[in-house]
Protein backbone atom coordinates (compact mmCIF):
# COMPACT_ATOMS: atom_id res chain seq x y z
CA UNK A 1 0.00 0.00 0.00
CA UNK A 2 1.28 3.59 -0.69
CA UNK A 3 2.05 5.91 1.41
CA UNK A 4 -0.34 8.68 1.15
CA UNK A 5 1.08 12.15 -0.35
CA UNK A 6 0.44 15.58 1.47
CA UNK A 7 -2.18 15.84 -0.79
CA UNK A 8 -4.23 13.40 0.62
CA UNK A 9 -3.24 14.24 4.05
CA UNK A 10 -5.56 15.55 6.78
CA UNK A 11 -5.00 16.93 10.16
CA UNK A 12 -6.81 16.65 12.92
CA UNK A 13 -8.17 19.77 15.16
CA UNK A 14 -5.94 18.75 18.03
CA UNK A 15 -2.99 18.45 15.40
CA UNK A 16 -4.17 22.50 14.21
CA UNK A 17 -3.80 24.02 17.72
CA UNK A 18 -0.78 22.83 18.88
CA UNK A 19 0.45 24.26 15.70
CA UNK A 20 -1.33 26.98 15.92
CA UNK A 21 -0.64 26.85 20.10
CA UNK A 22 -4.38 27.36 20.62
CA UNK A 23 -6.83 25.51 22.61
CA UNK A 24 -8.63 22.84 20.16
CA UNK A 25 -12.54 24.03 20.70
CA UNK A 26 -10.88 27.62 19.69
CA UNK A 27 -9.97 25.48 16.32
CA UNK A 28 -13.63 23.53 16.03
CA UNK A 29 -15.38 27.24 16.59
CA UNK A 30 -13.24 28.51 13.08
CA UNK A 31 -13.99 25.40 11.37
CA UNK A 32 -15.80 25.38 7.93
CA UNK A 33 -16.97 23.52 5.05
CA UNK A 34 -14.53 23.46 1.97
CA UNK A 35 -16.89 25.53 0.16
CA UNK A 36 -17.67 28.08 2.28
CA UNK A 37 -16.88 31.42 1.13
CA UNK A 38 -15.93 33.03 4.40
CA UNK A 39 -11.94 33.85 4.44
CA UNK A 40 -11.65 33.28 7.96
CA UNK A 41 -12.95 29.75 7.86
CA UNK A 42 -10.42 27.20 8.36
CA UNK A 43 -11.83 24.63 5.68
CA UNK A 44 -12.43 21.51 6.67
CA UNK A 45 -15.02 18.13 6.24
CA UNK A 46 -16.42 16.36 8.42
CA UNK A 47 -16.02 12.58 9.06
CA UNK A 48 -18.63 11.10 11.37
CA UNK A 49 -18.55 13.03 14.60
CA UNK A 50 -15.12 14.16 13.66
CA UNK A 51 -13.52 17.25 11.66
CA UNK A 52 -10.23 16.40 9.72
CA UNK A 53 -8.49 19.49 8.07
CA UNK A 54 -6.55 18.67 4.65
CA UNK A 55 -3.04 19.58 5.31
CA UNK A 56 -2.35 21.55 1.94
CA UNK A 57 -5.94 23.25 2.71
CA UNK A 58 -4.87 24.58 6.05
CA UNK A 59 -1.26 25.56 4.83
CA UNK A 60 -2.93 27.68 2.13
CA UNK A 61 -5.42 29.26 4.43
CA UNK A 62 -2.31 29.82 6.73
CA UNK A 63 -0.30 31.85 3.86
CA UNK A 64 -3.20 33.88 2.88
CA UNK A 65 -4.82 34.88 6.38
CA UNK A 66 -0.68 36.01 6.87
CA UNK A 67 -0.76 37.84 3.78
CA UNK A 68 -4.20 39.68 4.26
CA UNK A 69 -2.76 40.67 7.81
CA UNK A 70 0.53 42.42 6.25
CA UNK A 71 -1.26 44.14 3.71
CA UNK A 72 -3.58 45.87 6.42
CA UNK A 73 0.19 46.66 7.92
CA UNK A 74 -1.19 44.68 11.36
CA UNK A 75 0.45 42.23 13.21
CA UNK A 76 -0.59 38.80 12.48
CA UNK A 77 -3.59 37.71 14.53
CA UNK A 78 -5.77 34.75 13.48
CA UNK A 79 -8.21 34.44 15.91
């Protein structure tokens, strides 16, 4: 069996805030569908009971919510 690429790879919330080094319901609370048009949404889908956020998802909302932050000439704040 192959080893999945970081394409296919998904995070979990708990994974998110330690990177993020926020609590994990501060993660589910910004949590939204792939398709949702809201910027600050982390996107995300939901497996059962459970959210998993796709790796190269998150990393891309990462760069941009960085970007839109140094644009306004703020510090970075995310939540």
């Amino acid at each position: 069996m192959a080893s999945p690429s970081a394409d296919d790879e998904y995070l979990t919330t708990d994974e998110v805030a330690a990177r993020l080094r926020v609590h994990p319901t501060t993660i589910l609370r910004r949590l939204g569908a792939m398709d949702d048009p809201d910027p600050t949404r982390i996107p995300a889908v939901r497996v059962g009971r459970v959210w998993r956020i796709p790796r190269r998802e998150f990393e891309e909302w990462l760069a941009r919510s960085s970007q839109a932050a140094r644009q306004l000439g703020r510090q970075r704040r995310l939540f």
